[in-house]
N, C-alpha and C. Protein backbone atom coordinates (compact mmCIF):
# COMPACT_ATOMS: atom_id res chain seq x y z
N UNK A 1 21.43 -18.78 -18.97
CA UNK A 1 22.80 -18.89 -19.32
C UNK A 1 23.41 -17.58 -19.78
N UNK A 2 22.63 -16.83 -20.24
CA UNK A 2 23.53 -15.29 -20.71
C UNK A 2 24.20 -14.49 -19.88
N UNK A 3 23.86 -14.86 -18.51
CA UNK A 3 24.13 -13.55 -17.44
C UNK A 3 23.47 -12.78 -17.00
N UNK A 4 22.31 -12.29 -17.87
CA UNK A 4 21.82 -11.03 -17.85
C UNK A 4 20.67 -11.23 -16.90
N UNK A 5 20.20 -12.27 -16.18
CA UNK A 5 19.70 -12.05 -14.67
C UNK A 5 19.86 -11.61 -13.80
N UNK A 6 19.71 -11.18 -12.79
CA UNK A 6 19.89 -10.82 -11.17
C UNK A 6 19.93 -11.96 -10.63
N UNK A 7 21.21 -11.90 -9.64
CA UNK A 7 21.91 -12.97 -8.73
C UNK A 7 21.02 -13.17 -7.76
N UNK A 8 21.00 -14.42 -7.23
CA UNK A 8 19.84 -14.68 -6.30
C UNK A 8 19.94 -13.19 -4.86
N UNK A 9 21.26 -13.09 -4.93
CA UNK A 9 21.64 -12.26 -3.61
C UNK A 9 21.10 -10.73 -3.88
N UNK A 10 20.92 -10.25 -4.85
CA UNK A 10 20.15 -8.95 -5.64
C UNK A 10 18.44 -8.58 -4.72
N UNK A 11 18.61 -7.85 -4.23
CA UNK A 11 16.95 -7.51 -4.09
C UNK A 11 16.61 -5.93 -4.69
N UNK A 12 15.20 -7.12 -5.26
CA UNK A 12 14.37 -5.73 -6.52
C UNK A 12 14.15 -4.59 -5.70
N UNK A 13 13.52 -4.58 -4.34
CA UNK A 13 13.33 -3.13 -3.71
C UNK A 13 14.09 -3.31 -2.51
N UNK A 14 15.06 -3.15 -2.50
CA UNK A 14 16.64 -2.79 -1.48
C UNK A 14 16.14 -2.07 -0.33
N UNK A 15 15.24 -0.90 -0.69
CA UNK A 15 14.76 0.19 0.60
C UNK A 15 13.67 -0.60 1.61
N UNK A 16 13.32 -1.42 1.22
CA UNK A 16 12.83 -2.30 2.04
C UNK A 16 12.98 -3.25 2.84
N UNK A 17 13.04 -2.88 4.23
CA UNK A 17 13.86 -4.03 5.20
C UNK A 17 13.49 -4.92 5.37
N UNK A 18 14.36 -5.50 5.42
CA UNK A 18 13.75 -7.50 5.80
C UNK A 18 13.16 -7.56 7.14
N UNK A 19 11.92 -8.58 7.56
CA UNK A 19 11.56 -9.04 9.06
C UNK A 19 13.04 -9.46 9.37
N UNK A 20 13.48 -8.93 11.31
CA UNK A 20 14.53 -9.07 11.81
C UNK A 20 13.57 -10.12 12.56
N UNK A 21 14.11 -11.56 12.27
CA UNK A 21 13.28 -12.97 12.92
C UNK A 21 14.10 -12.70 13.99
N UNK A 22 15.29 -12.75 14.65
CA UNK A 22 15.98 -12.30 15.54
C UNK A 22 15.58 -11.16 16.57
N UNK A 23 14.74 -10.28 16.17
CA UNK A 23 14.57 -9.52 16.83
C UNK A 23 12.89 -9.85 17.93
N UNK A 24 12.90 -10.42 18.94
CA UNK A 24 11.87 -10.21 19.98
C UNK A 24 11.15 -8.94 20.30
N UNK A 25 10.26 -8.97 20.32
CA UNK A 25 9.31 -8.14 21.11
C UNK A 25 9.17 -8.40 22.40
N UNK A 26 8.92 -7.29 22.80
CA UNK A 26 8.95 -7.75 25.03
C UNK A 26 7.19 -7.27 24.96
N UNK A 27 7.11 -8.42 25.85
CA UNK A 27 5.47 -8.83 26.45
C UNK A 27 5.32 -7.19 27.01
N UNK A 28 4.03 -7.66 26.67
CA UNK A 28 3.46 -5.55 27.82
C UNK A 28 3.39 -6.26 29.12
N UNK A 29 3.97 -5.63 29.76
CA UNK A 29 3.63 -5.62 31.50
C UNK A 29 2.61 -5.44 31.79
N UNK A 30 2.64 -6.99 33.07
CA UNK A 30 1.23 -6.76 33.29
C UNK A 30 0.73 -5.90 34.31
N UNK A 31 -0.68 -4.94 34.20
CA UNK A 31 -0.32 -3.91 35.22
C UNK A 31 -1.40 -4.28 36.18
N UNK A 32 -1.32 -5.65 36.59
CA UNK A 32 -2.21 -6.04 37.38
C UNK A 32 -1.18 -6.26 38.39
N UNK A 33 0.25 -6.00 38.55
CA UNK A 33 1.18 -5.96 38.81
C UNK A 33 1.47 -4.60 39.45
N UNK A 34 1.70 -4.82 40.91
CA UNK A 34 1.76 -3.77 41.75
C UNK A 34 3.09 -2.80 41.30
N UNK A 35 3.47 -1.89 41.51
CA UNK A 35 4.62 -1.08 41.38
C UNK A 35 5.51 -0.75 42.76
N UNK A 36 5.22 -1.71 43.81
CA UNK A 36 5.73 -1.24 44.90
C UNK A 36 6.71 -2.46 44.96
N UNK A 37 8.05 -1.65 45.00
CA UNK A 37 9.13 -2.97 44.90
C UNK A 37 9.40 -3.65 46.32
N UNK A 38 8.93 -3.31 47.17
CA UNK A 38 9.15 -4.27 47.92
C UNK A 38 8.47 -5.85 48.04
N UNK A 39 7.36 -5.20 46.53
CA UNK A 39 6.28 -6.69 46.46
C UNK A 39 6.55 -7.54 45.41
N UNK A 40 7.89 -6.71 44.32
CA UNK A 40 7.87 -7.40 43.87
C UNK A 40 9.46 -7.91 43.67
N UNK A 41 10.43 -7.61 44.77
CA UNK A 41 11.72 -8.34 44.76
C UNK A 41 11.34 -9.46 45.92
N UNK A 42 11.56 -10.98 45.15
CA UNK A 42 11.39 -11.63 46.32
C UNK A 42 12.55 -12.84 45.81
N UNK A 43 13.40 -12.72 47.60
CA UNK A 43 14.32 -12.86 47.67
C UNK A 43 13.97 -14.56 48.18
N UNK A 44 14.55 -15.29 47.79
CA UNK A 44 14.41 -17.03 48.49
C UNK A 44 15.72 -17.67 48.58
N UNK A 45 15.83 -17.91 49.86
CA UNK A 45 17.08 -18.36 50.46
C UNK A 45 17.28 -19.22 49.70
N UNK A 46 18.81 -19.57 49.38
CA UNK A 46 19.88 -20.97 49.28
C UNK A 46 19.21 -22.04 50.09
N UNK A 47 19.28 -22.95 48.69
CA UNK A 47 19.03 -24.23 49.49
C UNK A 47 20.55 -25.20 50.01
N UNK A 48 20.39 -25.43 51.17
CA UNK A 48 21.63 -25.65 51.62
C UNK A 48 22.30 -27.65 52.13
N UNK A 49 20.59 -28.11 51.42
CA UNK A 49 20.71 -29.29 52.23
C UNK A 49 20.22 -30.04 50.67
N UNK A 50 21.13 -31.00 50.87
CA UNK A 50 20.63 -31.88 49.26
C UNK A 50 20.64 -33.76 50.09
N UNK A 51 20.07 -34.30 49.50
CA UNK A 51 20.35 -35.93 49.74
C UNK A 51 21.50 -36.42 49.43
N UNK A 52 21.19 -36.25 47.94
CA UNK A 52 22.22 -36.82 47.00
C UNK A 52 24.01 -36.74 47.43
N UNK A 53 24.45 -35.22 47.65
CA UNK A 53 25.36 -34.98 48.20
C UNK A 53 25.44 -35.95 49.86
N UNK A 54 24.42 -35.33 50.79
CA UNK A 54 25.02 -36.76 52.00
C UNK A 54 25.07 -37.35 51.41
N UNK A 55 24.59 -38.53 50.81
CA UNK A 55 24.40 -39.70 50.72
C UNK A 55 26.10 -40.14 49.82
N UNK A 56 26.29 -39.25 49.43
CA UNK A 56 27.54 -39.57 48.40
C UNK A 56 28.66 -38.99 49.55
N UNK A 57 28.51 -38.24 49.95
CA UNK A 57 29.93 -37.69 51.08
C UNK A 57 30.03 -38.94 52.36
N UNK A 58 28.99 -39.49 52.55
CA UNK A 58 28.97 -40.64 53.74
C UNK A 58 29.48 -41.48 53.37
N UNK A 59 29.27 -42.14 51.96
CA UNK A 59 30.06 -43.25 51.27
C UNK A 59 31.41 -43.66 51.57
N UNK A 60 31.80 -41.87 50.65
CA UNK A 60 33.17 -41.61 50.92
C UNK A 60 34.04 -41.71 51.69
N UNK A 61 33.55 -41.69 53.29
CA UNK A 61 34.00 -42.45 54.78
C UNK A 61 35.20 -40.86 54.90
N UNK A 62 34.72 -39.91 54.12
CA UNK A 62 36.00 -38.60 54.81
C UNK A 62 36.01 -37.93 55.77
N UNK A 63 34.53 -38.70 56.43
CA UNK A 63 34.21 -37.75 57.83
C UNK A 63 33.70 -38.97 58.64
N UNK A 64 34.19 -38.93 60.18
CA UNK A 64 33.91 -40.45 60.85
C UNK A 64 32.32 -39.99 61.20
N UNK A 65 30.99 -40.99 60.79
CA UNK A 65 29.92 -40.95 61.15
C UNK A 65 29.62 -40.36 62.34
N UNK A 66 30.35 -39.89 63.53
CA UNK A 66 30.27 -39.29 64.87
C UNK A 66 30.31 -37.95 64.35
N UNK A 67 30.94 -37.36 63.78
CA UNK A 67 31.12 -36.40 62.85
C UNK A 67 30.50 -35.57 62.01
N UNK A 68 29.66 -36.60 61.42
CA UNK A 68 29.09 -35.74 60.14
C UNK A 68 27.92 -34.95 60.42
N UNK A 69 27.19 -34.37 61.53
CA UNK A 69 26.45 -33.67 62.04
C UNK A 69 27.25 -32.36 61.48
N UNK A 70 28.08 -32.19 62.50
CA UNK A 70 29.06 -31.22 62.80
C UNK A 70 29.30 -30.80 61.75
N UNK A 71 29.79 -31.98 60.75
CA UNK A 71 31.03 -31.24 59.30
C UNK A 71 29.70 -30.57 58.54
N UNK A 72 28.67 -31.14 58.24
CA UNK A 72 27.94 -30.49 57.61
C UNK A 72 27.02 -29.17 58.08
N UNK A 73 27.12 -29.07 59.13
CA UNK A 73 26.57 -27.65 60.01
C UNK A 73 27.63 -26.95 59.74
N UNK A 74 28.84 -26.99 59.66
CA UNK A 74 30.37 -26.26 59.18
C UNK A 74 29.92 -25.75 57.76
N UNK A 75 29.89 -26.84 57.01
CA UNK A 75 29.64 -26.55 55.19
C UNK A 75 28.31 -25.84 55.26
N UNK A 76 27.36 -25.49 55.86
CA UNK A 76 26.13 -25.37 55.78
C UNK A 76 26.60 -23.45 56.23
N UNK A 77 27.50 -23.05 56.83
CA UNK A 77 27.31 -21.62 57.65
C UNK A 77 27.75 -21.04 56.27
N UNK A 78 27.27 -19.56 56.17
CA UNK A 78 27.52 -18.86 55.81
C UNK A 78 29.15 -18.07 55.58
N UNK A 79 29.72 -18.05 54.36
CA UNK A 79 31.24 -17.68 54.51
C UNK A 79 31.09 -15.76 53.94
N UNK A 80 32.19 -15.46 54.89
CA UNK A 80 32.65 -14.16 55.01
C UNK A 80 32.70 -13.63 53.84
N UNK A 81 32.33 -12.55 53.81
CA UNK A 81 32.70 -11.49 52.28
C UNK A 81 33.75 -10.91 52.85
N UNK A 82 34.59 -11.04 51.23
CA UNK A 82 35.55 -10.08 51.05
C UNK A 82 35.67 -9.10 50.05
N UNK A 83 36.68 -8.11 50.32
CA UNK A 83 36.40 -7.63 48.43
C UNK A 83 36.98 -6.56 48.34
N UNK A 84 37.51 -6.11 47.04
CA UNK A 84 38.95 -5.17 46.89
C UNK A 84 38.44 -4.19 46.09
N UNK A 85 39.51 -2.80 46.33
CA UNK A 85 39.09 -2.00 45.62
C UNK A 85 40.17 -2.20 44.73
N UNK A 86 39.51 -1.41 43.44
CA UNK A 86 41.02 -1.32 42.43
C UNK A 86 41.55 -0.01 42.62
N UNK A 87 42.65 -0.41 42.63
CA UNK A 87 43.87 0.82 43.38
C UNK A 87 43.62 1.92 41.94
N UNK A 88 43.44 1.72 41.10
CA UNK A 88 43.75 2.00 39.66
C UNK A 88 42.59 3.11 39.16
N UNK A 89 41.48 3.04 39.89
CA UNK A 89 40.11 3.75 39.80
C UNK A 89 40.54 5.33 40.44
N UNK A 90 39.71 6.42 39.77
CA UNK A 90 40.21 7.45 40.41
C UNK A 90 38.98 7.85 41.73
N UNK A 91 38.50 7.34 42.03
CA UNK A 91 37.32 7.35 43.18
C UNK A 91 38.10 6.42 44.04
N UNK A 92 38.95 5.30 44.02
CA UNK A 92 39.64 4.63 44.95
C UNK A 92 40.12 4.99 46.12
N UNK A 93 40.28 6.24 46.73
CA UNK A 93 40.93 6.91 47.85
C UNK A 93 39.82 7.29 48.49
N UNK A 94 38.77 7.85 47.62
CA UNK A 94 37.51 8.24 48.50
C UNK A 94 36.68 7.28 48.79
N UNK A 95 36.56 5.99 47.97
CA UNK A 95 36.50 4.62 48.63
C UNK A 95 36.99 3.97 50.48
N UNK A 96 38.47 3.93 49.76
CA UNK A 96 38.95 3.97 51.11
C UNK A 96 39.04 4.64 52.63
N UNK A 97 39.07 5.81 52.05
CA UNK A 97 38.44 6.79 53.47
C UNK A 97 37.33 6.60 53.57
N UNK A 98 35.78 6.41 52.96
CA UNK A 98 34.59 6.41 53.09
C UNK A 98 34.77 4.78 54.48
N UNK A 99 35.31 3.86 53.61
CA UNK A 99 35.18 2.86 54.60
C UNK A 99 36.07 2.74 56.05
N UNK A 100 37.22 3.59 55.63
CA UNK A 100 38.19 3.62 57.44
C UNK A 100 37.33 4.25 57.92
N UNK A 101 36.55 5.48 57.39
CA UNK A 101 36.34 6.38 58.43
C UNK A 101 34.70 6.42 59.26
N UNK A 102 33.88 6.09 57.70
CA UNK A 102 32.57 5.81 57.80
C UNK A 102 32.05 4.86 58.49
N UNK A 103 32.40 3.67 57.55
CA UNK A 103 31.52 2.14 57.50
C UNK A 103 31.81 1.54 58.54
N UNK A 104 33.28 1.98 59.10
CA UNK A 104 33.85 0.83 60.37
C UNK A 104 33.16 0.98 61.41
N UNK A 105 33.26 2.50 61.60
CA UNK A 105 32.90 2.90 62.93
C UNK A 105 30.97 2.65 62.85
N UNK A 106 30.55 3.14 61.93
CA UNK A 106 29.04 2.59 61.96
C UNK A 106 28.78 1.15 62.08
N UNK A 107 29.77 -0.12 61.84
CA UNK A 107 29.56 -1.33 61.43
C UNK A 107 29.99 -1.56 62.82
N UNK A 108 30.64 -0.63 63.40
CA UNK A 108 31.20 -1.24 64.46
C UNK A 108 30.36 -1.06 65.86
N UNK A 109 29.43 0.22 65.35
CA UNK A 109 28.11 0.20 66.76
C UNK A 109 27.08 -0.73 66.36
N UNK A 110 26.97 -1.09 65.42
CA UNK A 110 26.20 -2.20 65.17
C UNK A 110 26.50 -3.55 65.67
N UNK A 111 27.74 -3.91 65.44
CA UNK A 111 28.11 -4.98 65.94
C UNK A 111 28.33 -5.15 67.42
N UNK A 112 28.49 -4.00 68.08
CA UNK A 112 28.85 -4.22 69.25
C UNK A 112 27.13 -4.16 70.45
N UNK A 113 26.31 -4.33 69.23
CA UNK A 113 25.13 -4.52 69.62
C UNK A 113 24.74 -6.01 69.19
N UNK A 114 25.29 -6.65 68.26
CA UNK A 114 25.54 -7.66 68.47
C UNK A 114 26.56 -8.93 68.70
N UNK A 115 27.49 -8.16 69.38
CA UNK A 115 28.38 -8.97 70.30
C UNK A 115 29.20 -9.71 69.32
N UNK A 116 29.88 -9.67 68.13
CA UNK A 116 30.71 -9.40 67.38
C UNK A 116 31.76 -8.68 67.99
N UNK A 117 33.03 -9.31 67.29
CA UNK A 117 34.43 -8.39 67.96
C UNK A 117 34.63 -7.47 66.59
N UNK A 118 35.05 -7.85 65.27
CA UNK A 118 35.12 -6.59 64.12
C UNK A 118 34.12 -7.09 63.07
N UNK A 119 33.21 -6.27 62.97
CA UNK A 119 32.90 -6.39 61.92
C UNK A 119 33.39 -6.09 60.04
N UNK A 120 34.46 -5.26 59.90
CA UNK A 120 34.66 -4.96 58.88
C UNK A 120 36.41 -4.86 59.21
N UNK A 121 37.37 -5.42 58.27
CA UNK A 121 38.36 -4.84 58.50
C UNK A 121 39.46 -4.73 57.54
N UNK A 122 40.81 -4.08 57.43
CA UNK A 122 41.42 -3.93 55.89
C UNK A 122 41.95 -5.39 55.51
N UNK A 123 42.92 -6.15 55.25
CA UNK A 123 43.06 -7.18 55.10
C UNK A 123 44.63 -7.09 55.00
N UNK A 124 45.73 -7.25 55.93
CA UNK A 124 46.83 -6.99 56.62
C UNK A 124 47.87 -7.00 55.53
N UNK A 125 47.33 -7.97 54.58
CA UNK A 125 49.02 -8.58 53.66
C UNK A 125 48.68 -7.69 52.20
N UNK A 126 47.24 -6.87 52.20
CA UNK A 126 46.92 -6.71 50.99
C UNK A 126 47.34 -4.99 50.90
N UNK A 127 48.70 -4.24 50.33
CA UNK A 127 48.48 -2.73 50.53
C UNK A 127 48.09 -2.05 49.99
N UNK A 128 48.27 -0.93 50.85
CA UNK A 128 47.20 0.42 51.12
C UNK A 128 46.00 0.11 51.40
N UNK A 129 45.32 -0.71 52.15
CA UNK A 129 44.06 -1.44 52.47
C UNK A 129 43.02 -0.78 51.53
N UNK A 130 43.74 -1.62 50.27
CA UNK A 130 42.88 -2.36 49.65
C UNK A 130 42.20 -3.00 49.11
N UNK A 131 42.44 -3.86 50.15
CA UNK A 131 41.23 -5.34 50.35
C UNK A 131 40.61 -5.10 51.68
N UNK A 132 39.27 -5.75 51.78
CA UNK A 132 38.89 -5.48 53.14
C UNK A 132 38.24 -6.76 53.50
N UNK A 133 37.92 -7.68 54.56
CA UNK A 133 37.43 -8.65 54.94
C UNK A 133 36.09 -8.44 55.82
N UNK A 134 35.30 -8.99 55.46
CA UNK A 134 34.00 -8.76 56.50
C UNK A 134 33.35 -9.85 57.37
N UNK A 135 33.06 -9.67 58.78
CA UNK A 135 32.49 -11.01 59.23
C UNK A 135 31.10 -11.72 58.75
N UNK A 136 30.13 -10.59 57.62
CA UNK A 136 29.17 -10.68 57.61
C UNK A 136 29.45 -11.81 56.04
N UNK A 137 27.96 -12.10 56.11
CA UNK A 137 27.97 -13.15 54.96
C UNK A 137 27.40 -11.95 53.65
N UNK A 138 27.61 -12.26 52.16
CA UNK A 138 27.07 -11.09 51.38
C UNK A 138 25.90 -10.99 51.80
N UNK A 139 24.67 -11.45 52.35
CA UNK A 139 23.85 -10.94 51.76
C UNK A 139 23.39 -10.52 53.54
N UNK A 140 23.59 -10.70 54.25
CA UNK A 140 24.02 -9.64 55.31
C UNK A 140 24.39 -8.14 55.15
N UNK A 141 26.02 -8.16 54.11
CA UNK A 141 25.89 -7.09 54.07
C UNK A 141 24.71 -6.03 53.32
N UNK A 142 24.27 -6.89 51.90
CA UNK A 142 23.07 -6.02 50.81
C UNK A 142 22.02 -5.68 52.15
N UNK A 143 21.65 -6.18 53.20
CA UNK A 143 20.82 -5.89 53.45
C UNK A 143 21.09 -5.33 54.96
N UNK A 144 22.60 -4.80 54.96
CA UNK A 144 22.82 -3.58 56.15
C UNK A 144 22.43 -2.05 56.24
N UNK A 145 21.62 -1.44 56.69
CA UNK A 145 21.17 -0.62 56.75
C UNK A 145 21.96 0.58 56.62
N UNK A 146 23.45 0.53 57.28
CA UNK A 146 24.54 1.58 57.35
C UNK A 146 25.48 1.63 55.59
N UNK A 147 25.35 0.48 54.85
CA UNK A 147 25.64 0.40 53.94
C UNK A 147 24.61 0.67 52.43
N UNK A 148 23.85 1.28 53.02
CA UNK A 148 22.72 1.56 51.72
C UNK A 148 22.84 3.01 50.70
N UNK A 149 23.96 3.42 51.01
CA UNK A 149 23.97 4.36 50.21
C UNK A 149 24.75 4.11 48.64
């Protein structure tokens, strides 16, 4: 009752840090574990086919049973990348020339090896092109060879 204690919040040796329980330690790597990244990024496709979903979209009667092959080979393809630069960046111009001048014309002997009409192009309503639309799906492009720099 006098006062003359130390408040619970008081610590006797201050210079001494508290255990940070918050703070984790990271596991040692194991080095039974190759260092060659191609062994150890492994990439596993989208799963693209579920039951549950048919089984619930058929219910629904929004596609006539003659149909639903088709609609779901539609939902199942791969959709186009797009993607903008910000006008606002000061690398933005050398962006844009890198891709009119570079990427098209390289994307475009590529494609015309595979029978593709454009592969890469600005996006008409968006100005100073920049936005650009691509026929490829993303991960098409991550793994275009002309785009690896």
């Amino acid at each position: 009752m006098g006062g003359r204690g130390k408040s619970r919040t008081q610590r006797k040796h201050f210079r001494q840090n508290r255990e940070n329980v918050w703070k984790r330690s990271r596991p040692d790597p194991d080095p039974s574990l190759s260092s060659d990244k191609s062994q150890t990024t492994h990439w596993t496709p989208f799963l693209n086919e579920n039951p549950s979903f048919d089984s619930y979209y058929k219910e629904q009667l929004i596609v006539d049973p003659q149909e639903w092959d088709q609609f779901v080979a539609v939902l199942r393809t791969p959709l186009p990348a797009s993607f903008r630069i910000n006008a606002s960046s000061q690398f933005a111009d050398d962006i844009r020339s890198q891709l009119e001048n570079d990427f098209v014309h390289s994307l475009r002997a590529e494609v015309a090896e595979g029978g593709e009409t454009e592969a890469i192009r600005p996006l008409p309503w968006y100005p100073g092109n920049f936005a650009w639309h691509s026929n490829f799906s993303r991960m098409q492009l991550r793994k275009t060879q002309t785009l690896e720099r």
